[in-house]
C-alpha atoms as a PDB file:
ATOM      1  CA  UNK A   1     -48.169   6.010   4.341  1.00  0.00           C
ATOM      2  CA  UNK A   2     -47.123   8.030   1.260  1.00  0.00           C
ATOM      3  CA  UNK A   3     -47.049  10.950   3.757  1.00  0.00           C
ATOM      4  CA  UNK A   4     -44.740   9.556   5.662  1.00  0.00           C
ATOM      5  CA  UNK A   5     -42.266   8.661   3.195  1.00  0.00           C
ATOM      6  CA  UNK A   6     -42.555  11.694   1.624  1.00  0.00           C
ATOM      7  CA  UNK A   7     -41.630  13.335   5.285  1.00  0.00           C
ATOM      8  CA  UNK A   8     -38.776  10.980   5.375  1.00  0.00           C
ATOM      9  CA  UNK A   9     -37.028  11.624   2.537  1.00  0.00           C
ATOM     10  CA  UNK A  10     -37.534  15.468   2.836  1.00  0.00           C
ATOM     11  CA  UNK A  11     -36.016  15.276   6.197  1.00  0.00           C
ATOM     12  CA  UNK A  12     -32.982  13.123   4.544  1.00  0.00           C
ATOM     13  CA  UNK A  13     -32.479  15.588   1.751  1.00  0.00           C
ATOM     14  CA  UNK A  14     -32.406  18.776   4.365  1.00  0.00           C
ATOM     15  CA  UNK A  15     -29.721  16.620   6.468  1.00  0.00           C
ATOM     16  CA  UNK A  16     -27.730  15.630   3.970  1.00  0.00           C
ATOM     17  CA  UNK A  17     -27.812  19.380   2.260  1.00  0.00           C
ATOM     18  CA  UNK A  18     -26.603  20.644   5.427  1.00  0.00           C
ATOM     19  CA  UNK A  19     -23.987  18.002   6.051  1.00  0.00           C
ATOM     20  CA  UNK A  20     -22.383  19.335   2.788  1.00  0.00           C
ATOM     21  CA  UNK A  21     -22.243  23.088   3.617  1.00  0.00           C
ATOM     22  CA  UNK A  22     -18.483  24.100   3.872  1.00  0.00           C
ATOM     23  CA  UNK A  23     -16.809  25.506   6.871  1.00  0.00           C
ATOM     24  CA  UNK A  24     -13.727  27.267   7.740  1.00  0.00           C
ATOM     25  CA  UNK A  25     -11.917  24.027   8.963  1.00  0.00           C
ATOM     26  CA  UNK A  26     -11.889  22.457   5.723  1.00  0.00           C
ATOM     27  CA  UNK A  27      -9.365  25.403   4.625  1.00  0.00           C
ATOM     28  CA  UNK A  28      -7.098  24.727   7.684  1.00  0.00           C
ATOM     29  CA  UNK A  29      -5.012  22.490   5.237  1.00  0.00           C
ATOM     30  CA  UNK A  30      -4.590  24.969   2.290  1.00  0.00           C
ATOM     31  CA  UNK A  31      -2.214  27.366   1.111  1.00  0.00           C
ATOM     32  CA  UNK A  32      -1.254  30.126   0.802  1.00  0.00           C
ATOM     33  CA  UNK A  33      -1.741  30.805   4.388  1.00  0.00           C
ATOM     34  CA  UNK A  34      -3.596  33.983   5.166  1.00  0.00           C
ATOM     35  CA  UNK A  35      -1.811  36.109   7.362  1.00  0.00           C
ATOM     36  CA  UNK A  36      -4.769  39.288   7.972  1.00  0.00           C
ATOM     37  CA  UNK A  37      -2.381  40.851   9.484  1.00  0.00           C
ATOM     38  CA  UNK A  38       0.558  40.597   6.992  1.00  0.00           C
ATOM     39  CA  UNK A  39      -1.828  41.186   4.165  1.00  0.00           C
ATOM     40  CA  UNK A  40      -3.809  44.308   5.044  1.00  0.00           C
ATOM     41  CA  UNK A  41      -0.359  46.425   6.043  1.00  0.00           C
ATOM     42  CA  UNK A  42       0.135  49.302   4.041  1.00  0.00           C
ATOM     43  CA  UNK A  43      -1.494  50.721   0.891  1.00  0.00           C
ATOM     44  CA  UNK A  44      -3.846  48.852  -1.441  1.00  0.00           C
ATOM     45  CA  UNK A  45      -6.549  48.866  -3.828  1.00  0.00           C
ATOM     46  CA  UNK A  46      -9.337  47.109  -4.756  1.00  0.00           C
ATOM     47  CA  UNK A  47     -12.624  46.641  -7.231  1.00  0.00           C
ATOM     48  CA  UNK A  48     -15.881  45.411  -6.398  1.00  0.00           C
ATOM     49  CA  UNK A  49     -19.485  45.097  -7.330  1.00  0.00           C
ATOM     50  CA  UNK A  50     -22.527  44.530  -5.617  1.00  0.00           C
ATOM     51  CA  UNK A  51     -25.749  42.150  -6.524  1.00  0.00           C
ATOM     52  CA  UNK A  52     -29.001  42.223  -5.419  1.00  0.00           C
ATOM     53  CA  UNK A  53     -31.295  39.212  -4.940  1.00  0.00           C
ATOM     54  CA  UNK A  54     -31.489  38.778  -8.474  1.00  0.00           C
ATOM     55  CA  UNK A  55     -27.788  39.214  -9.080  1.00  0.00           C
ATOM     56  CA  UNK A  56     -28.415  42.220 -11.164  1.00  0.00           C
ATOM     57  CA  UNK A  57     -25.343  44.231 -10.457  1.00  0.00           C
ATOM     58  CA  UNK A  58     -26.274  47.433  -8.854  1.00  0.00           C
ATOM     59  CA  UNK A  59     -23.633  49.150  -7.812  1.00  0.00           C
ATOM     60  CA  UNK A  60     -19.877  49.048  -8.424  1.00  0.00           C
ATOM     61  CA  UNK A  61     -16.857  50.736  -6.611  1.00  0.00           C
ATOM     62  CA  UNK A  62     -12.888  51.569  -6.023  1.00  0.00           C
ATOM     63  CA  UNK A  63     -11.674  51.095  -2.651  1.00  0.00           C
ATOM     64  CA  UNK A  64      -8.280  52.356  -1.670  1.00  0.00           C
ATOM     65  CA  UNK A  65      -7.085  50.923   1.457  1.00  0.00           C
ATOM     66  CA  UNK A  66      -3.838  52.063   3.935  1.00  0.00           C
ATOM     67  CA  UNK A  67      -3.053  49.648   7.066  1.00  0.00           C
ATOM     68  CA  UNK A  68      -1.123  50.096  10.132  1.00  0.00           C
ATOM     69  CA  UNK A  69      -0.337  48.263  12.613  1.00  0.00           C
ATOM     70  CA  UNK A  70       1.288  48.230  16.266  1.00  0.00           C
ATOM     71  CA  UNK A  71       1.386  45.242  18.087  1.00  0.00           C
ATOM     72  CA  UNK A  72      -1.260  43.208  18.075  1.00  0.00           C
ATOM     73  CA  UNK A  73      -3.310  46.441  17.129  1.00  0.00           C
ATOM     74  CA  UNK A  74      -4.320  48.059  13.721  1.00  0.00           C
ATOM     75  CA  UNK A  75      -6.181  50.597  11.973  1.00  0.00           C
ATOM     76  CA  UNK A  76      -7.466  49.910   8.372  1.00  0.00           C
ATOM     77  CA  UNK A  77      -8.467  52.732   6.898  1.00  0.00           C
ATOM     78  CA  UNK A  78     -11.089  52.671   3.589  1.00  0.00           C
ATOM     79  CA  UNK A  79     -11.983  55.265   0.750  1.00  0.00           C
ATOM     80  CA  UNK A  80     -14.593  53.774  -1.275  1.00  0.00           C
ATOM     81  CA  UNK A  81     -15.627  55.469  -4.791  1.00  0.00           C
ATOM     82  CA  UNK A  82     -19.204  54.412  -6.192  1.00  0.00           C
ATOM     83  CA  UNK A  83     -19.738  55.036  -9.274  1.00  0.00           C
ATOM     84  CA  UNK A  84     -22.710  56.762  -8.555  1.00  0.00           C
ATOM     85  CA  UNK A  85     -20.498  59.755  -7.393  1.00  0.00           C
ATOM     86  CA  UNK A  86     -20.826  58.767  -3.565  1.00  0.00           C
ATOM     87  CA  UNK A  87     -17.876  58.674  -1.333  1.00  0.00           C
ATOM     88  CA  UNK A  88     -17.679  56.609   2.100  1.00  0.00           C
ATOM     89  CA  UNK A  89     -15.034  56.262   4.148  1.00  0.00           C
ATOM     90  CA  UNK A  90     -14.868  53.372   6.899  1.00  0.00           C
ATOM     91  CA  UNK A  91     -11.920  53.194   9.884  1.00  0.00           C
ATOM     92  CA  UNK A  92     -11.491  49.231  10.881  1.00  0.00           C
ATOM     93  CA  UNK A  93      -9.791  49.471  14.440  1.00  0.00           C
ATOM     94  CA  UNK A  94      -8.550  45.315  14.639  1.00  0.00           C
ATOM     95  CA  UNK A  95      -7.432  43.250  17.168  1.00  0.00           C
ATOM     96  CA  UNK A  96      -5.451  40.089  16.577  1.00  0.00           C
ATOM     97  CA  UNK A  97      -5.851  37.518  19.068  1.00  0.00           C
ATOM     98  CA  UNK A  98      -4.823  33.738  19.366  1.00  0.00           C
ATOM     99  CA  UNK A  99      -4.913  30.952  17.047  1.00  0.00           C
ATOM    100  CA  UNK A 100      -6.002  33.418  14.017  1.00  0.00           C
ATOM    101  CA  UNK A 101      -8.616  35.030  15.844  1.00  0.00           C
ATOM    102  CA  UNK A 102      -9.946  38.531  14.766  1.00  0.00           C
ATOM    103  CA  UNK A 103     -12.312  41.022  16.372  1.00  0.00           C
ATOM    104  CA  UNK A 104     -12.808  44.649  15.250  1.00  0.00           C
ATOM    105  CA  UNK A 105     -15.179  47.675  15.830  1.00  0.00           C
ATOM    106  CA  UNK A 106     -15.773  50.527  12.764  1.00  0.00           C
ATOM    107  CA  UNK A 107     -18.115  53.813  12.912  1.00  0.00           C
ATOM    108  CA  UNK A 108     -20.934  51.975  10.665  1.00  0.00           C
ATOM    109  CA  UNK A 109     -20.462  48.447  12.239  1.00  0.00           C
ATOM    110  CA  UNK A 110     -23.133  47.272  15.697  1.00  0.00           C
ATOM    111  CA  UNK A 111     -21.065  45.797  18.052  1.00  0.00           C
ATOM    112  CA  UNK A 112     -17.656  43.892  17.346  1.00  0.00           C
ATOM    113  CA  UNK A 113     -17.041  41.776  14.302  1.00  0.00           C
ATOM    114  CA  UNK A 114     -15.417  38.354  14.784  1.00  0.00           C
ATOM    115  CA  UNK A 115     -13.218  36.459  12.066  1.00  0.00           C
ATOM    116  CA  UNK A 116     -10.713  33.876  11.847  1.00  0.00           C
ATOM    117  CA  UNK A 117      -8.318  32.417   9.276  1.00  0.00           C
ATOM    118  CA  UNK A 118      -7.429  29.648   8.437  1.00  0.00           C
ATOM    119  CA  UNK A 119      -5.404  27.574   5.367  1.00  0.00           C
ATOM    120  CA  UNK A 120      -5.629  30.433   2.464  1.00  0.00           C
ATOM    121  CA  UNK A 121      -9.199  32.035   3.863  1.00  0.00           C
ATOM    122  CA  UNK A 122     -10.561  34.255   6.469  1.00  0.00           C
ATOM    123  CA  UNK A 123     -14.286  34.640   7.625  1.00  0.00           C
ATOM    124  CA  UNK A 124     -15.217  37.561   8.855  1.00  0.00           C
ATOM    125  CA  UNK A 125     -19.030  38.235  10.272  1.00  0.00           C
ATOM    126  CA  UNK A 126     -20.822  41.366  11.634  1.00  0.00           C
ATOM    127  CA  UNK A 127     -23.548  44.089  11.893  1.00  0.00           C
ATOM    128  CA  UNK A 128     -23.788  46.578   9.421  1.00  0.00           C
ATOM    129  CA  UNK A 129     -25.715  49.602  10.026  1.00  0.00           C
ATOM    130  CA  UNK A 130     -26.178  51.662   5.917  1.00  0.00           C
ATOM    131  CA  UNK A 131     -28.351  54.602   5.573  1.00  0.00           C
ATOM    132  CA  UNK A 132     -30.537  54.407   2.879  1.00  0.00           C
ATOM    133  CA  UNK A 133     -33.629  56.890   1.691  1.00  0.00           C
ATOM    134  CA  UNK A 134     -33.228  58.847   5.361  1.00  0.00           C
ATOM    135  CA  UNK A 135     -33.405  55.741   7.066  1.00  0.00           C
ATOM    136  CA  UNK A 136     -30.657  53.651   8.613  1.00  0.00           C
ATOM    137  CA  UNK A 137     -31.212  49.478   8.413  1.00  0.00           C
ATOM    138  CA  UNK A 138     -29.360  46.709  10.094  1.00  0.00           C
ATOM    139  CA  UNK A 139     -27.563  43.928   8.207  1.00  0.00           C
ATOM    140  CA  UNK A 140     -25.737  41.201   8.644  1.00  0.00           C
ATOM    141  CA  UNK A 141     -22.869  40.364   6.992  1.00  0.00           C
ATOM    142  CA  UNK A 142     -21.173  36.788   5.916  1.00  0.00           C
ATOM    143  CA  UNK A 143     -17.544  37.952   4.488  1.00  0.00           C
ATOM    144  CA  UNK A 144     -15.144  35.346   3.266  1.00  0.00           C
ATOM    145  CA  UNK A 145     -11.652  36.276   1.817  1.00  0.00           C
ATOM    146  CA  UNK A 146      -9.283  34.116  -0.328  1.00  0.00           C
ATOM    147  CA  UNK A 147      -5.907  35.032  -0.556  1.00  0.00           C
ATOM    148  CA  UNK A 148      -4.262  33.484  -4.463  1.00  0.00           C
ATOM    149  CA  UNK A 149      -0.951  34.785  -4.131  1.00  0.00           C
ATOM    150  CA  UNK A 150       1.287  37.308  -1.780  1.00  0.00           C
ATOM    151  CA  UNK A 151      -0.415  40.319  -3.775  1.00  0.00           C
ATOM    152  CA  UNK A 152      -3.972  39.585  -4.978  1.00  0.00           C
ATOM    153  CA  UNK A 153      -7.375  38.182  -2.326  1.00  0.00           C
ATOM    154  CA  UNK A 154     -10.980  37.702  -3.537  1.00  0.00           C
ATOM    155  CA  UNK A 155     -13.525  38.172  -0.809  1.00  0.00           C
ATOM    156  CA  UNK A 156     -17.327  37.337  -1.143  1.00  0.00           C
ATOM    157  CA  UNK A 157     -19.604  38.648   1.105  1.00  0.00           C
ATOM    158  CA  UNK A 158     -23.442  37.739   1.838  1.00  0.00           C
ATOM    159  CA  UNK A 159     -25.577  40.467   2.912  1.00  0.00           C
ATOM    160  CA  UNK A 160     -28.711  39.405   4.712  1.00  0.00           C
ATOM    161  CA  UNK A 161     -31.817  40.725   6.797  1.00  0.00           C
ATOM    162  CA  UNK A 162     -33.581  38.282   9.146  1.00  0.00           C
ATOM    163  CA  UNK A 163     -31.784  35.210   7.461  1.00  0.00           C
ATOM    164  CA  UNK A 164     -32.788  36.013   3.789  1.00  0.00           C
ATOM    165  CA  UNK A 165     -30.041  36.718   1.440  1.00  0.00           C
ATOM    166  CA  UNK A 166     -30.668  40.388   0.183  1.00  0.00           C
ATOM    167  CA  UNK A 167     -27.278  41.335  -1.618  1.00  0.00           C
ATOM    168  CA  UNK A 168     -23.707  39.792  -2.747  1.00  0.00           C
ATOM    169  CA  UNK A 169     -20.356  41.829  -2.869  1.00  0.00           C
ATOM    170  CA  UNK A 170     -17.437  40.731  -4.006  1.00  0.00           C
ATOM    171  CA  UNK A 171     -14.535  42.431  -3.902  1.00  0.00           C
ATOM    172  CA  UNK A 172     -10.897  42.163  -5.602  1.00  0.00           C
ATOM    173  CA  UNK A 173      -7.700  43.142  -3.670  1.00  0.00           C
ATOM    174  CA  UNK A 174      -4.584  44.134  -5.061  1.00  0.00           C
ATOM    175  CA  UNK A 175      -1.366  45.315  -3.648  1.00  0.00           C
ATOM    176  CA  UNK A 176       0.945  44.489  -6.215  1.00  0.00           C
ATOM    177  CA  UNK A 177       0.940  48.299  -7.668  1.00  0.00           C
ATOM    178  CA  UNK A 178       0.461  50.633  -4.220  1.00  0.00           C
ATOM    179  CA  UNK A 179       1.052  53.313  -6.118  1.00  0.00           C
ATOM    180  CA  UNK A 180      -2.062  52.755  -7.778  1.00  0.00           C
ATOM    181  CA  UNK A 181      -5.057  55.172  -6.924  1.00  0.00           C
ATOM    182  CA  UNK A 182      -8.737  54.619  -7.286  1.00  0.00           C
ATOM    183  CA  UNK A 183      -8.805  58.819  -7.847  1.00  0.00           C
ATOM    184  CA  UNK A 184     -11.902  60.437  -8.282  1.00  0.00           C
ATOM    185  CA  UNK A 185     -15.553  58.519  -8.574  1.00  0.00           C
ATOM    186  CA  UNK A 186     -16.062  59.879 -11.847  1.00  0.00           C
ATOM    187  CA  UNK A 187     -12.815  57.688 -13.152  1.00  0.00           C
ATOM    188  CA  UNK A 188     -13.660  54.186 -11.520  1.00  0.00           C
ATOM    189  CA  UNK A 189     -15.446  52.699 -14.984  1.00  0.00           C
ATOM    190  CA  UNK A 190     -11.845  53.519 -16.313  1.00  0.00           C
ATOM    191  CA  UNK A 191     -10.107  52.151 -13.802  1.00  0.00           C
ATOM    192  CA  UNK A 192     -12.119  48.961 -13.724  1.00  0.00           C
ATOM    193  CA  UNK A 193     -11.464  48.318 -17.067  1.00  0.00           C
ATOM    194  CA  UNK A 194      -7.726  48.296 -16.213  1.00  0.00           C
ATOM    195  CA  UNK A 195      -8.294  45.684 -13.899  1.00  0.00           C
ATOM    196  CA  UNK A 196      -5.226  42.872 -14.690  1.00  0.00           C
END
């Protein structure tokens, strides 16, 4: 008998832990409203760090960003600076399609990412393929952005590998200052600390 209520009340607790995870619908009422489009046009900039399992920071980078768009179709270009000394560069070709509907293809990303926006957030999912010790793993990637005002968006990002959570980024966008340059990897712990 104790079994069985024991069973019961897990099962309760997993229902009612699920019932509370968030979605993007309950953004659709919130502002400012992303506009993916609007936002990633032209140059930017942004910070971010990554955390393992532990969230022990492990890495941390610049990214400088330049968008362009014709139509309905764009190319986001990205220059990120690890402060490790490593330089990667990633081409986003995007496609906007109805109702705030995203889909988009890059030279490191398996297959087309999907995202949509709604109220003052975006969610963004896809397969990432990163090369690591001569080896090349697949992950899969939960990205969320937050746009705060006309110039500034966090995003958070969940990194996993057959379900398990194995990293967090989070990134900070800014495209207040365009002019603004993430320069050379060796310079990023200076530029981070003129983060404002």
């Amino acid at each position: 008998m104790k079994c069985l209520e024991k069973l019961s009340i897990a099962i309760m607790l997993v229902l009612l832990l699920s019932s509370c995870t968030v979605g993007l619908q309950d953004y659709r009422q919130t502002a400012p409203k992303l506009d993916i489009k609007q936002y990633f046009s032209g140059k930017l900039i942004a910070w971010g760090m990554v955390q393992d399992y532990r969230d022990n920071v492990i890495r941390r980078f610049c990214v400088e960003l330049d968008g362009q768009w014709q139509g309905e179709q764009g190319l986001l270009k990205e220059v990120f600076y690890f402060n490790d000394g490593e330089i990667s560069y990633r081409n986003w070709h995007l496609t906007k399609l109805a109702d705030g509907q995203y889909q988009g293809s890059a030279e490191d990303v398996v297959g087309q990412a999907q995202g949509q926006q709604m109220g003052f957030a975006f969610q963004w999912q896809y397969q990432l393929n990163i090369a690591t010790d001569g080896t090349s793993m697949l992950f899969s990637l939960d990205d969320w952005m937050y746009q705060v005002d006309e110039y500034r968006l966090f995003n958070r990002t969940k990194m996993k590998k057959l379900g398990i959570i194995v990293a967090e980024i989070t990134l900070f966008f800014d495209k207040e200052f365009p002019q603004k340059r993430c320069h050379q990897a060796g310079e990023i712990s200076h530029l981070m600390g003129e983060i404002h």
